[in-house]
Structure formats: C-alpha cells, structure tokens
PDB file of N, CA and C in Angstrom:
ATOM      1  N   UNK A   1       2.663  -4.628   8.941  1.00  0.00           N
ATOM      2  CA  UNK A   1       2.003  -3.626   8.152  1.00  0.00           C
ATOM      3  C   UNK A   1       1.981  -4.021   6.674  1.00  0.00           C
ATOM      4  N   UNK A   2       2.816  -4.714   6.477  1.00  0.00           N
ATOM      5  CA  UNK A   2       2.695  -4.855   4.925  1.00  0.00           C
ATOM      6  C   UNK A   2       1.620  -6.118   4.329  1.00  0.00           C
ATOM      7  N   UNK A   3       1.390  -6.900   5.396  1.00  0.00           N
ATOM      8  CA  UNK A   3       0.040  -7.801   5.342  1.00  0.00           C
ATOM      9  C   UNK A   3      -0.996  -6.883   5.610  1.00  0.00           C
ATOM     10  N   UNK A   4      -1.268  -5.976   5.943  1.00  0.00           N
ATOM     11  CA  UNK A   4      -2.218  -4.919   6.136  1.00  0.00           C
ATOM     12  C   UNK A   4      -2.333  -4.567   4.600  1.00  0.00           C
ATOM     13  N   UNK A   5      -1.348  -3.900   4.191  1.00  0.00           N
ATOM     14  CA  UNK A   5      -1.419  -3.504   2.931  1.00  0.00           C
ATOM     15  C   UNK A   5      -1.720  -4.679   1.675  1.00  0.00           C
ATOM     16  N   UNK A   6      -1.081  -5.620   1.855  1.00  0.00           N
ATOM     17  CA  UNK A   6      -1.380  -7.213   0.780  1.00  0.00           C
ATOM     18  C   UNK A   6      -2.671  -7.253   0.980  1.00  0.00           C
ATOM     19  N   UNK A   7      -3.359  -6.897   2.013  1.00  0.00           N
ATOM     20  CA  UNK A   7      -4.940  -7.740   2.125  1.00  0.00           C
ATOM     21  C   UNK A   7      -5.602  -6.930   1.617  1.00  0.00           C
ATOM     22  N   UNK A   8      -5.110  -5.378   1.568  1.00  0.00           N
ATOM     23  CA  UNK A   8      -6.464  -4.408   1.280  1.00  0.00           C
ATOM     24  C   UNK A   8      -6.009  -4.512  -0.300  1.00  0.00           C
ATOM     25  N   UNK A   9      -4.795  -4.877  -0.830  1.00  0.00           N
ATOM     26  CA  UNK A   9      -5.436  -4.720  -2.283  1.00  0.00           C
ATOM     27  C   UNK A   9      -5.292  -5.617  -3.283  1.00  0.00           C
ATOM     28  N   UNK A  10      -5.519  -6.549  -2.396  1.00  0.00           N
ATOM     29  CA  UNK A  10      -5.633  -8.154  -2.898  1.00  0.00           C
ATOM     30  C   UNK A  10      -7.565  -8.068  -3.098  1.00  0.00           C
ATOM     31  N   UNK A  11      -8.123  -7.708  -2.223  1.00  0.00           N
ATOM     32  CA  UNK A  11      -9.735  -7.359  -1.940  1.00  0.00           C
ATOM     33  C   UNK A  11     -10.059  -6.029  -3.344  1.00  0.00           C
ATOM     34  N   UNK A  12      -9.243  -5.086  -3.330  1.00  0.00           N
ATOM     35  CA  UNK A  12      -9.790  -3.952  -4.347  1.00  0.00           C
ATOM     36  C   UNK A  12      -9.314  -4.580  -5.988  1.00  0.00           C
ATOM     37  N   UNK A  13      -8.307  -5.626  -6.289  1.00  0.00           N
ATOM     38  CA  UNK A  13      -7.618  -5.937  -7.102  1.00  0.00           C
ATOM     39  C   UNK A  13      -8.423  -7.168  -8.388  1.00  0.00           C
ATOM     40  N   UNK A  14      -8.511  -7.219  -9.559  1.00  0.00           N
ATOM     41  CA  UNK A  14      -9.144  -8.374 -10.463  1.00  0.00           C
ATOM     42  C   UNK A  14      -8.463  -9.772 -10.186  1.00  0.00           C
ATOM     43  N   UNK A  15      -7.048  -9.173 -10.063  1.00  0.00           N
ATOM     44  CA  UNK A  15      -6.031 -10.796 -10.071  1.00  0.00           C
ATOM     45  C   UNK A  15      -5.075 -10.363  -8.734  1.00  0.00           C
ATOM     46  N   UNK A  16      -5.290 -11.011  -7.624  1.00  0.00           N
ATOM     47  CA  UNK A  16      -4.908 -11.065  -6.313  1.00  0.00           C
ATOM     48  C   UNK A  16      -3.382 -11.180  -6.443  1.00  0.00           C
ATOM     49  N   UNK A  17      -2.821 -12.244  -7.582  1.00  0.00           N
ATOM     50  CA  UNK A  17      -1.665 -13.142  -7.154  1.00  0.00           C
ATOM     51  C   UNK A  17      -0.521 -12.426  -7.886  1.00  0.00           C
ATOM     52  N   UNK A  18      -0.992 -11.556  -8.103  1.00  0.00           N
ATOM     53  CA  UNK A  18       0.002 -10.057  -9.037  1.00  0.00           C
ATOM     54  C   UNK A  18       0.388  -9.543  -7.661  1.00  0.00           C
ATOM     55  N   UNK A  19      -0.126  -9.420  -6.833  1.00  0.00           N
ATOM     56  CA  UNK A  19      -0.018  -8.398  -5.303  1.00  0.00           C
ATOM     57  C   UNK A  19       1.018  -9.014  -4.736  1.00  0.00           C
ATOM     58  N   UNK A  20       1.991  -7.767  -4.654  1.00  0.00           N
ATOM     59  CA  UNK A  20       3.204  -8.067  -3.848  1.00  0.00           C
ATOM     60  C   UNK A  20       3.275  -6.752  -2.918  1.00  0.00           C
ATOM     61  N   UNK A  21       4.166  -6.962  -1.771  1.00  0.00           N
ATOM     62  CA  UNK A  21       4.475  -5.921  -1.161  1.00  0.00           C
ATOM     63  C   UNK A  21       5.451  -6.673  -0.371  1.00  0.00           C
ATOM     64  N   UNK A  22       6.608  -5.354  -0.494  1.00  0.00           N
ATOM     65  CA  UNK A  22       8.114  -5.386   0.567  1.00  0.00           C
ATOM     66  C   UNK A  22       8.288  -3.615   1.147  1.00  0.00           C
ATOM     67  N   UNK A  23       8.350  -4.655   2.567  1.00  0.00           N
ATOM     68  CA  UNK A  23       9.009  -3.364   3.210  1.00  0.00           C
ATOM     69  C   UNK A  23      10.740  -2.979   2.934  1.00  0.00           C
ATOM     70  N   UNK A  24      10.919  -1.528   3.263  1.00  0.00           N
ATOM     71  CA  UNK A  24      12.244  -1.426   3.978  1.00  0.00           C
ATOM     72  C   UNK A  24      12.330  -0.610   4.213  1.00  0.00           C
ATOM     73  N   UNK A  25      13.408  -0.022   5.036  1.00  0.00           N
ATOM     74  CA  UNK A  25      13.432   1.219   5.732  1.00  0.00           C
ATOM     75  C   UNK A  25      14.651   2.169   5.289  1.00  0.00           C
ATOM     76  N   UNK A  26      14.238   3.185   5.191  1.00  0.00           N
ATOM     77  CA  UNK A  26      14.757   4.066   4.889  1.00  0.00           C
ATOM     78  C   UNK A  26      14.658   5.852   6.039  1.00  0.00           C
ATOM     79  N   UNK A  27      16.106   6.387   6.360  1.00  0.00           N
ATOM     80  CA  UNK A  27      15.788   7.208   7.468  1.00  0.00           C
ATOM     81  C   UNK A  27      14.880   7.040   8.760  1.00  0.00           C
ATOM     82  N   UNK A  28      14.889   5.949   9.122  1.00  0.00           N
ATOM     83  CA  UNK A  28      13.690   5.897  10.116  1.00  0.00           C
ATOM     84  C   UNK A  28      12.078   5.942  10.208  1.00  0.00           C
ATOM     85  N   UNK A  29      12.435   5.232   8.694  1.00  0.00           N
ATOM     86  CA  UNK A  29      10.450   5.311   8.179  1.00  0.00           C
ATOM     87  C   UNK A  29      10.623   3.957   7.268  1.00  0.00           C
ATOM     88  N   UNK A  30       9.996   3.199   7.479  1.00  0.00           N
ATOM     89  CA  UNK A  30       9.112   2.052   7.057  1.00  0.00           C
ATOM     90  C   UNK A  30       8.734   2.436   5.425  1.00  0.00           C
ATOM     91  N   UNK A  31       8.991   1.758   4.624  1.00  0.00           N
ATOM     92  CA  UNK A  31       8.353   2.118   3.012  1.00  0.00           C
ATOM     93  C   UNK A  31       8.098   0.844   2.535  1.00  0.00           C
ATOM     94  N   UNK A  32       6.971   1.078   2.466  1.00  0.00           N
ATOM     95  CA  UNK A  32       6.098  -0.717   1.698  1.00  0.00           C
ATOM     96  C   UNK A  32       5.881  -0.023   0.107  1.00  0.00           C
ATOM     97  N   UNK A  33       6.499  -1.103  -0.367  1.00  0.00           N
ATOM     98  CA  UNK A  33       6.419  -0.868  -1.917  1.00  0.00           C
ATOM     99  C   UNK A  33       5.680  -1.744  -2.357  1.00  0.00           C
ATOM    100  N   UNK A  34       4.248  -1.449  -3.210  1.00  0.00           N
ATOM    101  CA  UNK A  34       3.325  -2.036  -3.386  1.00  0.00           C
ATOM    102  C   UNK A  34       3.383  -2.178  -4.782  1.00  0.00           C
ATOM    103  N   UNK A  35       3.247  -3.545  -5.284  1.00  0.00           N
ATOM    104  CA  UNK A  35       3.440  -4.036  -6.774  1.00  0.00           C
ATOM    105  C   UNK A  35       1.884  -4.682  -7.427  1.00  0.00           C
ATOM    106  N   UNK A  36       1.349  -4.528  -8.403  1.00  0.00           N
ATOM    107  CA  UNK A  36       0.562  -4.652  -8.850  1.00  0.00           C
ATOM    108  C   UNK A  36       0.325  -5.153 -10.548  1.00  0.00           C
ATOM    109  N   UNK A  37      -0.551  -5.782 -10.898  1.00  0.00           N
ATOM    110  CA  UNK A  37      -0.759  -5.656 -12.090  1.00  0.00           C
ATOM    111  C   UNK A  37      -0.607  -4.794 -13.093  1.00  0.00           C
ATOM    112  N   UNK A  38      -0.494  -4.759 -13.657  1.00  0.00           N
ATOM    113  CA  UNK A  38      -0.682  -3.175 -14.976  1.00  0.00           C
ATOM    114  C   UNK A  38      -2.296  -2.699 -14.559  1.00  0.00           C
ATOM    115  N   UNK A  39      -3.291  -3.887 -15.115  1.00  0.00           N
ATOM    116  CA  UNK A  39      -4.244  -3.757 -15.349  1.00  0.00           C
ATOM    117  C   UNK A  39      -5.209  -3.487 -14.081  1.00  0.00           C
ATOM    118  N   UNK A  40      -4.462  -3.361 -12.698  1.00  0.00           N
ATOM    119  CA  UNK A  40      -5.239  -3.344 -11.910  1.00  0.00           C
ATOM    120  C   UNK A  40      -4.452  -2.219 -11.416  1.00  0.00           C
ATOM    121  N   UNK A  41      -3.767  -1.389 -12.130  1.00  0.00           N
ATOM    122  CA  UNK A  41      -2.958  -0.205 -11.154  1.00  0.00           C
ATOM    123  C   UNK A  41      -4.193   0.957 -11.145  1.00  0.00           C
ATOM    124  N   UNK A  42      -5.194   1.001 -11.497  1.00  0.00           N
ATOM    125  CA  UNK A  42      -6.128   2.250 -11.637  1.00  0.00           C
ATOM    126  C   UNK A  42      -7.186   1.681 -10.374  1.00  0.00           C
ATOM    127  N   UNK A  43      -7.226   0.642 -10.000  1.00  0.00           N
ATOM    128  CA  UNK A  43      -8.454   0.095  -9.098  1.00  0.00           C
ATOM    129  C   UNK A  43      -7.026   0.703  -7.686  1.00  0.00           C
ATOM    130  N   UNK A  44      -5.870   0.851  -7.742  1.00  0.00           N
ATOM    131  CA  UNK A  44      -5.435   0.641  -6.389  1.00  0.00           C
ATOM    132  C   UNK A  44      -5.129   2.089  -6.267  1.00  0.00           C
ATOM    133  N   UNK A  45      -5.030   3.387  -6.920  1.00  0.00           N
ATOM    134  CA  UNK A  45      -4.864   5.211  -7.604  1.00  0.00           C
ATOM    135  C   UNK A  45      -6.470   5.509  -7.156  1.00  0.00           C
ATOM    136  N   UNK A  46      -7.135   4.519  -8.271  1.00  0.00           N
ATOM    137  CA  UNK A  46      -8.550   5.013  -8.256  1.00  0.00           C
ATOM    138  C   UNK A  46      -8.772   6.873  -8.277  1.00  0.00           C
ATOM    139  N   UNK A  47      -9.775   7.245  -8.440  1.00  0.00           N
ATOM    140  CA  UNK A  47     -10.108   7.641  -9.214  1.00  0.00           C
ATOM    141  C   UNK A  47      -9.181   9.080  -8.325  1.00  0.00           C
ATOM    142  N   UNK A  48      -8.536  10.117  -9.266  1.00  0.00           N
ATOM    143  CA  UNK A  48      -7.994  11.300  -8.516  1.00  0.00           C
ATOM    144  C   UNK A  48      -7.219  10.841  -6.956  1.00  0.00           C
ATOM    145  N   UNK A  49      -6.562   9.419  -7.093  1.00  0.00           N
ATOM    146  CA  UNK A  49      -6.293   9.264  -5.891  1.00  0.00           C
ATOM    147  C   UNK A  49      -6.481   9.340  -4.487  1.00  0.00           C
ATOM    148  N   UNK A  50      -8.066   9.136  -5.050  1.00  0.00           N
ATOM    149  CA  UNK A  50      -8.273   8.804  -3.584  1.00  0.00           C
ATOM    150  C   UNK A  50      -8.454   7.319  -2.558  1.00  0.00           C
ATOM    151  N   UNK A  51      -7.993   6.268  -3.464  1.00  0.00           N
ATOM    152  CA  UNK A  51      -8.342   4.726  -2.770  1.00  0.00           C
ATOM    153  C   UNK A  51      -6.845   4.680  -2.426  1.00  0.00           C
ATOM    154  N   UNK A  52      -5.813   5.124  -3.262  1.00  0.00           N
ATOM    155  CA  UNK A  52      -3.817   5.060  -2.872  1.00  0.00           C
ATOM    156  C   UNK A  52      -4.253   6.149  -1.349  1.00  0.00           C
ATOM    157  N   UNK A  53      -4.794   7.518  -1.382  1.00  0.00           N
ATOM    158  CA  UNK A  53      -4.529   8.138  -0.366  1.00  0.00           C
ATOM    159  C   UNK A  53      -5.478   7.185   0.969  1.00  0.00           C
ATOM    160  N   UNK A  54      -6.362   6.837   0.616  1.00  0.00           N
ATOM    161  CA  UNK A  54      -7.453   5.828   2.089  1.00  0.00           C
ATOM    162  C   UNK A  54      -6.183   5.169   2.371  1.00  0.00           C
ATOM    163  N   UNK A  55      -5.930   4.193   1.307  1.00  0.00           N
ATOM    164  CA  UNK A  55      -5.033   3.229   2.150  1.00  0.00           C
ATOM    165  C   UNK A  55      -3.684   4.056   2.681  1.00  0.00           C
ATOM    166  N   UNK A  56      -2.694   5.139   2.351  1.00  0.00           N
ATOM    167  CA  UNK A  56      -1.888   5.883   2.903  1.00  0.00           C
ATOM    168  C   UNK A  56      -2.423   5.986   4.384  1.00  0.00           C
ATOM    169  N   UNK A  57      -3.838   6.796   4.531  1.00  0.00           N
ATOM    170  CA  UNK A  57      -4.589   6.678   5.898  1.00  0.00           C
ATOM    171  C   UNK A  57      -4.457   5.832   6.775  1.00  0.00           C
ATOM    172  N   UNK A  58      -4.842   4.547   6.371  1.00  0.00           N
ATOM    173  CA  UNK A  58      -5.228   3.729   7.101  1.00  0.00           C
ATOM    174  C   UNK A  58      -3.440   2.966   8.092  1.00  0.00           C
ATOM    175  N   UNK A  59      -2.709   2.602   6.895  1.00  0.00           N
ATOM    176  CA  UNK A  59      -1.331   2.884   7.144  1.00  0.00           C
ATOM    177  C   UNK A  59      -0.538   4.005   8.034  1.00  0.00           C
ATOM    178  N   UNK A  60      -0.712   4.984   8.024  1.00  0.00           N
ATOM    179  CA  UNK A  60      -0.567   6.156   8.716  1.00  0.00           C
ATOM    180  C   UNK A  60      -0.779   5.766  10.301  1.00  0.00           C
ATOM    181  N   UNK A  61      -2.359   5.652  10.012  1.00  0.00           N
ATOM    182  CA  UNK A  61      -2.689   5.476  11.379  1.00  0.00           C
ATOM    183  C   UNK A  61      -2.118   4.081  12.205  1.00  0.00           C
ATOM    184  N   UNK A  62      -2.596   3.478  11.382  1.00  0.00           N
ATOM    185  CA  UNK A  62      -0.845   2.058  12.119  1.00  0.00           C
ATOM    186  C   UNK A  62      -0.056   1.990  12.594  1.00  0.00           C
ATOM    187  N   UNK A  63       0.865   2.628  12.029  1.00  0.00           N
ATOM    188  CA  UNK A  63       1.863   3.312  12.160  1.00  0.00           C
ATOM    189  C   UNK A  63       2.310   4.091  13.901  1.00  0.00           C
ATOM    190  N   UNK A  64       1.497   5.315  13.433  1.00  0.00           N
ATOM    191  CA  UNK A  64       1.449   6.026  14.414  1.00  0.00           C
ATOM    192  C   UNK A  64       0.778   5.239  15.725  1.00  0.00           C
ATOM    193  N   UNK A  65      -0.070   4.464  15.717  1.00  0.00           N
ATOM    194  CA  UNK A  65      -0.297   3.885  16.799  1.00  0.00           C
ATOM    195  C   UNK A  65       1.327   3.161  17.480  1.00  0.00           C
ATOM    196  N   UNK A  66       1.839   2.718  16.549  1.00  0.00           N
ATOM    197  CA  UNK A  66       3.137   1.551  16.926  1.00  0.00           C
ATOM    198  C   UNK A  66       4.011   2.426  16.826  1.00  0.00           C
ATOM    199  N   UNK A  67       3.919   3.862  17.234  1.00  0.00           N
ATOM    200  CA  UNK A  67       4.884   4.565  17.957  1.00  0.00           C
ATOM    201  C   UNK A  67       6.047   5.042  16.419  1.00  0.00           C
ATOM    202  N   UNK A  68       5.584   4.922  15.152  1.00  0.00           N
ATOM    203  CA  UNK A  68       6.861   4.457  13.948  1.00  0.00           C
ATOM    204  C   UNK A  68       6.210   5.265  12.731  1.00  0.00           C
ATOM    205  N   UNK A  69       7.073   5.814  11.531  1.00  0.00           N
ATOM    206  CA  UNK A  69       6.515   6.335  10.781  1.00  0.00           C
ATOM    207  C   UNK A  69       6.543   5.184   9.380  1.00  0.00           C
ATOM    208  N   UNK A  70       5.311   5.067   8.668  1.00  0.00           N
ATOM    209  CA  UNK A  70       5.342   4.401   7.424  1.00  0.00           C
ATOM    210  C   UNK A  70       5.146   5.412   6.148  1.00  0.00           C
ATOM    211  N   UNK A  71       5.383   5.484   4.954  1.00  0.00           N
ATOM    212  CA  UNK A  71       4.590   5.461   4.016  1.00  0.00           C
ATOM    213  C   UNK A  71       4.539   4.504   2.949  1.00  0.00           C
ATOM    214  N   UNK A  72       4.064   4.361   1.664  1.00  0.00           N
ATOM    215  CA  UNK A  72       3.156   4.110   0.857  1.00  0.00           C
ATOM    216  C   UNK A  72       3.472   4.179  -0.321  1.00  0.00           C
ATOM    217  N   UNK A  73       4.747   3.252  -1.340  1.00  0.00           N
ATOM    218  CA  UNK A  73       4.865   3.306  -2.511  1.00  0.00           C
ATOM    219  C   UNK A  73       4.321   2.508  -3.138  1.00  0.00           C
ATOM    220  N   UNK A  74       3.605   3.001  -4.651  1.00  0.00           N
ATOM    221  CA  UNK A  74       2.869   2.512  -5.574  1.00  0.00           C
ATOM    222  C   UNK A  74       3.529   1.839  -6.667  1.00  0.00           C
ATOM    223  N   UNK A  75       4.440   0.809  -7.059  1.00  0.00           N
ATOM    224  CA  UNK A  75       5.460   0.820  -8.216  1.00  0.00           C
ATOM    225  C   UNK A  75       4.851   0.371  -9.249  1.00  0.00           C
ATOM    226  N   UNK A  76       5.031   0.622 -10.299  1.00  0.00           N
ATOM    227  CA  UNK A  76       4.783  -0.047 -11.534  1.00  0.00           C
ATOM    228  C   UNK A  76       5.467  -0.945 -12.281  1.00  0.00           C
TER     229      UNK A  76
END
C-alpha cells in the first residue's frame, strides 16, 4: 500500500524525488506517513482537501479489500 500511495503522488507532485512514504502500525491499523516537498504540499491537500481525501479513498478501499484497516498521514 504504500507504493500505491508513492505512485499517486509522485504523478500529482512538481519534484517526484521529495516523495517519501513509511508505513507502521499502530493499534491494528496500518499508517503511511506521506512526506513531501514544502512546495508541493498544496498539489497533494489540494484544494479544501479534496485530492488528500481521493487518495484516503482510494487507500481505504485497499485496505478493506485485504481484509485490514489503513489510514493516511500528511507530514510536513
């Protein structure tokens, strides 16, 4: 899942090689902490949060397919 997440915002992102992401788990849920540029933290929020909540979605549904709960941290 967290190559799921590297790819989608390596694609929405100006400078790809800023994009990091680590999982770990916490209580029985999966937490990918997603690292970014400064300058590209508004392309991955976008606008009223709705491109952070798609990808939460899309993650979600992953997830839940593989039987497991994830979510979706944004760090700065």
């Amino acid at each position: 899942m967290k190559t799921l997440v590297e790819s989608i915002a390596k694609a929405l992102v100006d400078d790809p090689t800023q994009v990091h992401a680590t999982e770990t788990t916490e209580d029985d849920t999966l937490v990918i902490s997603l690292t970014v540029a400064k300058e590209d933290m508004g392309r991955i929020i976008g606008k009223e949060g709705r491109t952070a909540k798609a990808v939460r979605t899309i993650l979600n549904a992953v997830s839940t397919k593989d039987n497991k709960k994830a979510t979706l941290k944004i760090v700065e």
